[in-house]
C-alpha atoms as a PDB file:
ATOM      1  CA  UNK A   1       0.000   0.000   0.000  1.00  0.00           C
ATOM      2  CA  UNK A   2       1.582   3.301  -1.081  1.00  0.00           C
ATOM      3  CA  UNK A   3       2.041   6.144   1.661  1.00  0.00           C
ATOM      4  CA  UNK A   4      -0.416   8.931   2.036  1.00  0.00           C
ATOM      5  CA  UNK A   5       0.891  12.216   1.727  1.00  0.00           C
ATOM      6  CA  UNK A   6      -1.401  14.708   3.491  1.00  0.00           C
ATOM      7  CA  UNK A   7      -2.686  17.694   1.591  1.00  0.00           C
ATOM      8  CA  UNK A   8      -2.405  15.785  -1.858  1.00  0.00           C
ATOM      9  CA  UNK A   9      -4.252  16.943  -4.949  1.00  0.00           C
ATOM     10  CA  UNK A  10      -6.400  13.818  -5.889  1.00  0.00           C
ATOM     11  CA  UNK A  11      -6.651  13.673 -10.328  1.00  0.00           C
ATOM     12  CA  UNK A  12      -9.486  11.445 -11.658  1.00  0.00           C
ATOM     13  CA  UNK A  13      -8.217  11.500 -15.129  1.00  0.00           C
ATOM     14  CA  UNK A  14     -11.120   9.929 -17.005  1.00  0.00           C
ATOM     15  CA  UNK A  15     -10.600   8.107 -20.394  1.00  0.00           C
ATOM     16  CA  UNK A  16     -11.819   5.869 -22.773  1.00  0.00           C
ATOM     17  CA  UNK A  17      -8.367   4.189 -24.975  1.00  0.00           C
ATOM     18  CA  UNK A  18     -10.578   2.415 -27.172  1.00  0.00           C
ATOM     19  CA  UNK A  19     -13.057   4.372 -27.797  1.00  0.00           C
ATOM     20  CA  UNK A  20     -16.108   3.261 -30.153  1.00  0.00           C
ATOM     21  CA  UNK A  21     -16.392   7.041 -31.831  1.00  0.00           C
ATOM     22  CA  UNK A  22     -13.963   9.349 -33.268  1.00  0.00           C
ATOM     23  CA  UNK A  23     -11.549  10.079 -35.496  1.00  0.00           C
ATOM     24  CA  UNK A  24      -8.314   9.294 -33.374  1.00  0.00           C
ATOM     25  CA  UNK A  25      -6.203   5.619 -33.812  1.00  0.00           C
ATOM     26  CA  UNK A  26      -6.087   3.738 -30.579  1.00  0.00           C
ATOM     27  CA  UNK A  27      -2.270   4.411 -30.698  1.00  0.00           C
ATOM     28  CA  UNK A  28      -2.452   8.231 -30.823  1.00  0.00           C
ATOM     29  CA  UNK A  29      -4.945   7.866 -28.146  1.00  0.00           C
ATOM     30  CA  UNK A  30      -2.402   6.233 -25.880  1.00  0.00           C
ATOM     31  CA  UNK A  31       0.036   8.070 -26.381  1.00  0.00           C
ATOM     32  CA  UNK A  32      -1.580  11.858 -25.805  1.00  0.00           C
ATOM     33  CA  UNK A  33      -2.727   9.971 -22.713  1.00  0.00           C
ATOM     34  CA  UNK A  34       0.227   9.555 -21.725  1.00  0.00           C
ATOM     35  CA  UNK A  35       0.848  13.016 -22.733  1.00  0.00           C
ATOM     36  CA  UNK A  36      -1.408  14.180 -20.499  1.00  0.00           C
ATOM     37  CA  UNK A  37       0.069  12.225 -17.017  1.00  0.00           C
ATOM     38  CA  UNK A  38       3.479  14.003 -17.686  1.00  0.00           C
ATOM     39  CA  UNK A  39       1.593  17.361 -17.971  1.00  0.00           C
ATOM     40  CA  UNK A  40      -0.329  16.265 -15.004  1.00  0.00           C
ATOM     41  CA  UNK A  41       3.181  15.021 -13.191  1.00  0.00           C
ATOM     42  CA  UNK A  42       4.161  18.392 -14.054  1.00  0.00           C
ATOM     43  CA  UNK A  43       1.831  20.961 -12.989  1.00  0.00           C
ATOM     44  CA  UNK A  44       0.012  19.635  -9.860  1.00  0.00           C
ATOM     45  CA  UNK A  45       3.488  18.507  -8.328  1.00  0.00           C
ATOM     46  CA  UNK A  46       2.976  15.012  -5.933  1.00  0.00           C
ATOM     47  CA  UNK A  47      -0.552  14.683  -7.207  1.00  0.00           C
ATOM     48  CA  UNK A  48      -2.236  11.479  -7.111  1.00  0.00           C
ATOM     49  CA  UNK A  49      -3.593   9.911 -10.447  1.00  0.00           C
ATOM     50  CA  UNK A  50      -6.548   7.848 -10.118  1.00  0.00           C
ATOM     51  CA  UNK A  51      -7.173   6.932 -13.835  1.00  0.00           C
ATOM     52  CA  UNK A  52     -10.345   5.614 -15.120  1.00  0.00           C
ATOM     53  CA  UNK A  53     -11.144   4.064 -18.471  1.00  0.00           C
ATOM     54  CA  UNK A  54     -14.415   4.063 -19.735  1.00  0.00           C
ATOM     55  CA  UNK A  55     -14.174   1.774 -23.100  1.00  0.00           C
ATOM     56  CA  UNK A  56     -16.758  -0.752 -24.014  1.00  0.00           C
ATOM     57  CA  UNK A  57     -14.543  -3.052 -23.394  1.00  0.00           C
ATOM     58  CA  UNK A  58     -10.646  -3.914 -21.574  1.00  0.00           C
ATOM     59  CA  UNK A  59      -8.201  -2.056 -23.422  1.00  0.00           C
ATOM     60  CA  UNK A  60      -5.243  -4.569 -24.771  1.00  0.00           C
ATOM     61  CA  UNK A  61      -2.940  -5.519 -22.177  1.00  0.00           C
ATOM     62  CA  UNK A  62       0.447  -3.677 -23.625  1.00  0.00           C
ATOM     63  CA  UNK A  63      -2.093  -0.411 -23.178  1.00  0.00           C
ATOM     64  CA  UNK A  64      -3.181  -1.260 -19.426  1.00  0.00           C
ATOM     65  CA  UNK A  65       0.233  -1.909 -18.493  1.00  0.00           C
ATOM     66  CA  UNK A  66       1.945   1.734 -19.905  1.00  0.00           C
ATOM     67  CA  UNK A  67      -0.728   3.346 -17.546  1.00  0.00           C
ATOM     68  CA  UNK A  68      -0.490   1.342 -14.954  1.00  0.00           C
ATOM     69  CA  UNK A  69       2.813   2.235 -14.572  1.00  0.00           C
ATOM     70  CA  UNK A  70       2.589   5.744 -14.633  1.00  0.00           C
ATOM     71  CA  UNK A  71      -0.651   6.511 -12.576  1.00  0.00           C
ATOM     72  CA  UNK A  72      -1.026   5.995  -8.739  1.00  0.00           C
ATOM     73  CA  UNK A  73      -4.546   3.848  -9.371  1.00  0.00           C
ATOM     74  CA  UNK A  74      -6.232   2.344 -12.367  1.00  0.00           C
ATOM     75  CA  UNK A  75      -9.905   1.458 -12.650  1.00  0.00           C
ATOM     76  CA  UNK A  76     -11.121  -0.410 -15.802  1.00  0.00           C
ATOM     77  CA  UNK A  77     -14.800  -0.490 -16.222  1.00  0.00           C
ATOM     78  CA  UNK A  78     -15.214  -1.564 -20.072  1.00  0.00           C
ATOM     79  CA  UNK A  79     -16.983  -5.037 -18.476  1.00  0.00           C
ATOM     80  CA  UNK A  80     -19.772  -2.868 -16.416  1.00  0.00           C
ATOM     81  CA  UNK A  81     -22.544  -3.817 -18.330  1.00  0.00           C
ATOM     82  CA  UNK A  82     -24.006  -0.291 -17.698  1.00  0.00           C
ATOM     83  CA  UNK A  83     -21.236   1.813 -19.351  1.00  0.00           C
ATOM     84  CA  UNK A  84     -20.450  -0.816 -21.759  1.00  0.00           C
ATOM     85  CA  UNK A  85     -24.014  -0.074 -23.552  1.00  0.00           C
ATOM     86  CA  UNK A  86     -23.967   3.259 -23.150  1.00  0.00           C
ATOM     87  CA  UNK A  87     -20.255   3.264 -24.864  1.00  0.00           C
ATOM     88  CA  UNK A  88     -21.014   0.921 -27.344  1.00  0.00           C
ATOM     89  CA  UNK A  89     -24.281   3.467 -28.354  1.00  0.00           C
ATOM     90  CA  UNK A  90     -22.236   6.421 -29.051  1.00  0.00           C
ATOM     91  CA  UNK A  91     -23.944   8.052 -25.667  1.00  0.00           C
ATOM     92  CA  UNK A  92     -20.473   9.359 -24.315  1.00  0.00           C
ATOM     93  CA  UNK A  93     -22.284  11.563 -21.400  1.00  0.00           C
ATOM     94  CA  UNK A  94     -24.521   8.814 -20.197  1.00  0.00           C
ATOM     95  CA  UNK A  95     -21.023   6.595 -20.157  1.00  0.00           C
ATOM     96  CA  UNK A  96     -19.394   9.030 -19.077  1.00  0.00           C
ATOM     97  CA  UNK A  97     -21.505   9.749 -15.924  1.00  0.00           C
ATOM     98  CA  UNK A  98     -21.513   6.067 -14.874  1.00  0.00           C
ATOM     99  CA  UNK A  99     -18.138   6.257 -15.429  1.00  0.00           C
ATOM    100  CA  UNK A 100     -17.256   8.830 -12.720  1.00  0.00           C
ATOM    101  CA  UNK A 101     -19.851   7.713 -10.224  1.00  0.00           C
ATOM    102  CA  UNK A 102     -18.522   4.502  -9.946  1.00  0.00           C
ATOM    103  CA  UNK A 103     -15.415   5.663  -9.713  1.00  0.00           C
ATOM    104  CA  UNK A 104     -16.060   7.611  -7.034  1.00  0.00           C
ATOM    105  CA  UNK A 105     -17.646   4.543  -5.470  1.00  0.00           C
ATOM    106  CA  UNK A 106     -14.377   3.242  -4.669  1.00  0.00           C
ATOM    107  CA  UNK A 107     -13.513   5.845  -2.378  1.00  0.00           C
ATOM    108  CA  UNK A 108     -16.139   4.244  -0.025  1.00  0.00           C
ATOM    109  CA  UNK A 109     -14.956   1.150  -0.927  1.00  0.00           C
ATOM    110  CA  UNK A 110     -11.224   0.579  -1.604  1.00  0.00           C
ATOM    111  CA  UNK A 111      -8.714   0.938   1.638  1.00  0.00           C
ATOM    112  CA  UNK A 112      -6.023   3.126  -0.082  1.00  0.00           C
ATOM    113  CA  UNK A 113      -8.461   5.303  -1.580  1.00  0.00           C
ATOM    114  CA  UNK A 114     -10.404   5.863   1.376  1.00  0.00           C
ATOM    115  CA  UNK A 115      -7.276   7.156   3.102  1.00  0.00           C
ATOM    116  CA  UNK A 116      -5.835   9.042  -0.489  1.00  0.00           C
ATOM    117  CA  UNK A 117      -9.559  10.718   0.254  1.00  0.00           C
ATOM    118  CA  UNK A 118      -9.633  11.928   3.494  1.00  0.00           C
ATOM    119  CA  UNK A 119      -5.718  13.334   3.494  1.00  0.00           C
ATOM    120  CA  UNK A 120      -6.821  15.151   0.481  1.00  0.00           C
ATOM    121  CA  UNK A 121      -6.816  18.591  -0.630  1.00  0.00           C
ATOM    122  CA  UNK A 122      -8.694  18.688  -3.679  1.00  0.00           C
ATOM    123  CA  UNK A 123     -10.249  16.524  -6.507  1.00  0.00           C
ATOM    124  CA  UNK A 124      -9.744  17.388  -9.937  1.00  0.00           C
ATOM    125  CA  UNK A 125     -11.352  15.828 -12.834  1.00  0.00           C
ATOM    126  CA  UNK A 126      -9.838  16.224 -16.191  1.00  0.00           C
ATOM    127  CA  UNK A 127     -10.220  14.244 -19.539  1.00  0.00           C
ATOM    128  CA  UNK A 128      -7.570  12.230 -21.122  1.00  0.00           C
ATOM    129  CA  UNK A 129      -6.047  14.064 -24.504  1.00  0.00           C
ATOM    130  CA  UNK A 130      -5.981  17.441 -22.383  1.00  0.00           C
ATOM    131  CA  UNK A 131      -3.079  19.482 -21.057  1.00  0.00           C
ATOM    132  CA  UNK A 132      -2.813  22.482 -18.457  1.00  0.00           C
ATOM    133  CA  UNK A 133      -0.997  25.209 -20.636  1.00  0.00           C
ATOM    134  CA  UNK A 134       2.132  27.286 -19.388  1.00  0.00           C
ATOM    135  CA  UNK A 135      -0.049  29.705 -17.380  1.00  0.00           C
ATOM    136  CA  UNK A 136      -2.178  27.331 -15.278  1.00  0.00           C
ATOM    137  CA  UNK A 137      -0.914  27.849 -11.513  1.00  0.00           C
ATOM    138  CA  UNK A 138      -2.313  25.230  -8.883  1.00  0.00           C
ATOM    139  CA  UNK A 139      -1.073  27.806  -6.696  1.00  0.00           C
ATOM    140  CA  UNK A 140      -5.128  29.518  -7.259  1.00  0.00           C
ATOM    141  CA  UNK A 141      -6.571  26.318  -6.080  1.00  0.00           C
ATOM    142  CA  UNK A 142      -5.102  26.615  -2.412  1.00  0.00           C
ATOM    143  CA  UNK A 143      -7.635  29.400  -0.989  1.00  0.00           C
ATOM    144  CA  UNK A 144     -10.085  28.817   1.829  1.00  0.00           C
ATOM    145  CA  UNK A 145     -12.742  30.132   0.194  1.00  0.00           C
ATOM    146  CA  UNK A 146     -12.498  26.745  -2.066  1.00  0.00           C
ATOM    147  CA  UNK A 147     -13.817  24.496   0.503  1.00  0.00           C
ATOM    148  CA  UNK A 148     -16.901  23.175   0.391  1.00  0.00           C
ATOM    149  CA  UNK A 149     -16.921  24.469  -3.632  1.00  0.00           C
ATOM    150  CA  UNK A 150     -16.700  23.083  -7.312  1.00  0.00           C
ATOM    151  CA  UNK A 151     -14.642  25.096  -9.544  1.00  0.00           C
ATOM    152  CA  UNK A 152     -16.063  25.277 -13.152  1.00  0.00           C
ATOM    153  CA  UNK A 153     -15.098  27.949 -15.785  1.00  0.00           C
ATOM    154  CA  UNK A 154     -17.555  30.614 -16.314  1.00  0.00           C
ATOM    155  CA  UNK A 155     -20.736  29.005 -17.518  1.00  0.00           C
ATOM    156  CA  UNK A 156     -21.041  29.561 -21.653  1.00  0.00           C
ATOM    157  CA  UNK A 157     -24.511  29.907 -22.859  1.00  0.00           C
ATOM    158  CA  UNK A 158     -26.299  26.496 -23.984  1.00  0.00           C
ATOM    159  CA  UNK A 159     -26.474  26.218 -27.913  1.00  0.00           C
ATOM    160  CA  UNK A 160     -30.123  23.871 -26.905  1.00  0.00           C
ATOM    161  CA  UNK A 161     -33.085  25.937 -28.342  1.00  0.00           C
ATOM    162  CA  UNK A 162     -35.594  25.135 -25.073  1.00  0.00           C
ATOM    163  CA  UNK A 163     -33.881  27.261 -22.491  1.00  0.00           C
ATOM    164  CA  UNK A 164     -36.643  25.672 -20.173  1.00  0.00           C
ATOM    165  CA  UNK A 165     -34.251  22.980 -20.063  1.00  0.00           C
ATOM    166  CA  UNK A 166     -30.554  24.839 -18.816  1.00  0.00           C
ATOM    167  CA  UNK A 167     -29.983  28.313 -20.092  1.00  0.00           C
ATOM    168  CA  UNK A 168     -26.013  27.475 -19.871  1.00  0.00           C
ATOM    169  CA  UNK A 169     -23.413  24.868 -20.056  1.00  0.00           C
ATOM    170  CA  UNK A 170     -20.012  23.646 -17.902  1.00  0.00           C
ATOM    171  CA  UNK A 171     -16.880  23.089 -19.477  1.00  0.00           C
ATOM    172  CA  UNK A 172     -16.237  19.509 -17.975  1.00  0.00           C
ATOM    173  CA  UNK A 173     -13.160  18.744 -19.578  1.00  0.00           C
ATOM    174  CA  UNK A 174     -11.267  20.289 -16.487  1.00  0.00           C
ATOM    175  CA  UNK A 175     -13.077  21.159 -13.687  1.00  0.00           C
ATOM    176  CA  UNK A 176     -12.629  20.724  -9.911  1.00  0.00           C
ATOM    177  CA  UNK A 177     -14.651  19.995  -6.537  1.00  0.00           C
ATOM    178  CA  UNK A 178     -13.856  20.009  -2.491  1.00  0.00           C
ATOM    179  CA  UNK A 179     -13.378  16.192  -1.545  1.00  0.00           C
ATOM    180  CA  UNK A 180     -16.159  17.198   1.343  1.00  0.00           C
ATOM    181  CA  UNK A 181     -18.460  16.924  -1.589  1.00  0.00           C
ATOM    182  CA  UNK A 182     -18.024  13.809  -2.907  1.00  0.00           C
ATOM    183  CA  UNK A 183     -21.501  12.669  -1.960  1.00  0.00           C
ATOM    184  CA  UNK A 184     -23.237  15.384  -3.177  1.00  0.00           C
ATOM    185  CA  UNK A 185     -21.056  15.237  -6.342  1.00  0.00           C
ATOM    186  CA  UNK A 186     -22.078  11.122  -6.747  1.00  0.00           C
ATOM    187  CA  UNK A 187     -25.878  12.523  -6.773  1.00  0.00           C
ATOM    188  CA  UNK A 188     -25.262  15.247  -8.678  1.00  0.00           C
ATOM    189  CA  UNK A 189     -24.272  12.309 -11.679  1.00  0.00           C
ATOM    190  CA  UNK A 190     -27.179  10.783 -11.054  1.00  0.00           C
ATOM    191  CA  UNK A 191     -29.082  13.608 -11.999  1.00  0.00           C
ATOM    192  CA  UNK A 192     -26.770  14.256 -14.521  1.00  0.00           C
ATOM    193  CA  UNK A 193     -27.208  10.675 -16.031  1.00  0.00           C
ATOM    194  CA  UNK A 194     -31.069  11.078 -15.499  1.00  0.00           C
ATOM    195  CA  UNK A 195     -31.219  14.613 -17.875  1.00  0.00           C
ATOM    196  CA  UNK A 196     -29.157  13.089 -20.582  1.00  0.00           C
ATOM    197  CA  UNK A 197     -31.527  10.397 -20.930  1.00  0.00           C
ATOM    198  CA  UNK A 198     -34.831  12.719 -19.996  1.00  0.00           C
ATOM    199  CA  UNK A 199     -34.060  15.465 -22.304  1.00  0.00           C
ATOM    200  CA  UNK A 200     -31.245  14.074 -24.537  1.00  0.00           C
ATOM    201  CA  UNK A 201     -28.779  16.682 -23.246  1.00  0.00           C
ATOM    202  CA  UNK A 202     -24.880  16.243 -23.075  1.00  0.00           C
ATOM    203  CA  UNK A 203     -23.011  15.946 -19.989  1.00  0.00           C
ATOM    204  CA  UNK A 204     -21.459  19.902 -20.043  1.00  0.00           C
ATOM    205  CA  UNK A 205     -25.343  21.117 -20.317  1.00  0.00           C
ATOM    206  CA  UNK A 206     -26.549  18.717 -17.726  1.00  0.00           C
ATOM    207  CA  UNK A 207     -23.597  19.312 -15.677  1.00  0.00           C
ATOM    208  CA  UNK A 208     -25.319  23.347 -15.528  1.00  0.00           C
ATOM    209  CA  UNK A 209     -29.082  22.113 -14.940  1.00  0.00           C
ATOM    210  CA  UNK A 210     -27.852  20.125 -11.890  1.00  0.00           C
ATOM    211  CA  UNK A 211     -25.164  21.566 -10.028  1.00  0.00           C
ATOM    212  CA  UNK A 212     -26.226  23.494  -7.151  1.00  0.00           C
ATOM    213  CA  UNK A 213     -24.835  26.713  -8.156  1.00  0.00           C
ATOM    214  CA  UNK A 214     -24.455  28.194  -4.652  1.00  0.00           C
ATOM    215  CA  UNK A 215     -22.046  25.619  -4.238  1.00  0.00           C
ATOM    216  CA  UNK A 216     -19.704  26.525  -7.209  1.00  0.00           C
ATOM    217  CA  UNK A 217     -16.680  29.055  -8.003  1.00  0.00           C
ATOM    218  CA  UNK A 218     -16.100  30.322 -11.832  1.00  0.00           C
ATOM    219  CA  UNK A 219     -12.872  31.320 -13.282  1.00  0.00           C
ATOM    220  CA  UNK A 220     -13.086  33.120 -16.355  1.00  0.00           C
ATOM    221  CA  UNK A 221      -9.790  30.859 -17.739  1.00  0.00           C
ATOM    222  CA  UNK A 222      -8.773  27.358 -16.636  1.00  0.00           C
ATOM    223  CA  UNK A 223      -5.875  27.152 -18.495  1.00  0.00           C
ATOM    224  CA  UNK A 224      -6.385  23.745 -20.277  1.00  0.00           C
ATOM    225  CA  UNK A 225      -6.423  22.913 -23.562  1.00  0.00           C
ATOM    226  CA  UNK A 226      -7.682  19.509 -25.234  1.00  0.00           C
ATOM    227  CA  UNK A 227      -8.128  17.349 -28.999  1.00  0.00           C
ATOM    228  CA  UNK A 228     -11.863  17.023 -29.340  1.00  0.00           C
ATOM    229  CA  UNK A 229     -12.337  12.990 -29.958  1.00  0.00           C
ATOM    230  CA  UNK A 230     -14.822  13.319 -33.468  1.00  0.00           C
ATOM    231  CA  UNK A 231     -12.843  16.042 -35.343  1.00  0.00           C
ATOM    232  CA  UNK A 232      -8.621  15.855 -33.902  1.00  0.00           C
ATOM    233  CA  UNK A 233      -9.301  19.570 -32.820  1.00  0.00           C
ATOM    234  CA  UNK A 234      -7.416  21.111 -30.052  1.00  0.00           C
ATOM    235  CA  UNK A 235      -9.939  23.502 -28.160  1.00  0.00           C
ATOM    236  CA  UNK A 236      -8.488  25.948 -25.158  1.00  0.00           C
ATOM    237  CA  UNK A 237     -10.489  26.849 -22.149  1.00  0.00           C
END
């Protein structure tokens, strides 16, 4: 069992290798994943990588074992049945938010995690393929007035014509939450997962209906950039 180091930044880094949309070979996915640990490795300095793969399916073995050795924890959910249909369907926000719920499951349920979790300082969630850019400082994220909040960047308007649904959208490529609100962040994806299949709205725009937004901080730059799975396209935030 590896040490705990108090006041450590927990990463989920969420991913799906083999992915059953896009434009991206499974090799250039692996490799900007990896990408994306040494950017991680480098700008949240003795952070903890919890990595989580979402593919309908278990990635090949020679894939698995790159990650495994340089992450702190790997989940590999391809065989829940739940995420493996959702996957397999093309509906990457339904996956996506059985993906991170179950993940954070295992904080309630795995030994190391639970102690990772209760030594930490803050959870960030960031998608695989993304990198924090020169200017991102984790120095911003160490202020008081963080606890007990999700960081988002400043909510964009929705593009979804019935504003009856959400009026805005969160970026949820990189985004960040107090570990005191893990619960209430595991029933906030259940709501999430419940809209996207309701009203056949993406994760970012669900992500806006459900959040309680008295509980949530927005910077107008996160400083993260990422390639967009169905068109290569590196978009900054």
């Amino acid at each position: 069992m590896a040490s705990i180091i108090p006041n450590r930044n927990i990463v989920l880094l969420s991913s799906a290798l083999e992915a059953a949309r896009g434009v991206i070979s499974k090799e250039d996915r692996l490799q900007q994943t990896i990408d994306t640990i040494k950017n991680l490795r480098e700008k949240i300095p003795g952070c903890y990588i919890l990595f989580t793969d979402g593919s309908p399916g278990i990635p090949a073995e020679n894939s698995r074992n790159i990650i495994q050795s340089l992450v702190d924890f790997s989940v590999w959910m391809g065989n829940n049945e739940q995420i493996k249909q959702f996957a397999a369907a093309h509906k990457n926000s339904e996956a996506e938010s059985c993906l991170l719920a179950n993940t954070l499951f295992l904080f309630k349920q795995n030994q190391e995690l639970m102690r990772v979790l209760y030594s930490a300082k803050r959870i960030f969630k960031i998608s695989a393929r993304s990198e924090l850019t020169e200017q991102f400082k984790i120095g911003i994220y160490d202020n008081s007035n963080l606890y007990g909040k999700y960081v988002y960047k400043q909510r964009m308007p929705t593009w979804i014509s019935d504003k009856s649904i959400t009026t805005h959208l969160f970026i949820t490529r990189f985004y960040s939450f107090c570990p005191s609100l893990i619960d209430d962040y595991i029933a906030t994806l259940q709501r999430v997962l419940n809209s996207c299949v309701h009203y056949g709205i993406d994760f970012e725009n669900a992500h806006f209906r459900e959040t309680k937004k008295e509980k949530v901080v927005e910077l107008q730059k996160l400083y993260c950039k990422g390639i967009m799975a169905t068109t290569a396209k590196v978009e900054v935030y």
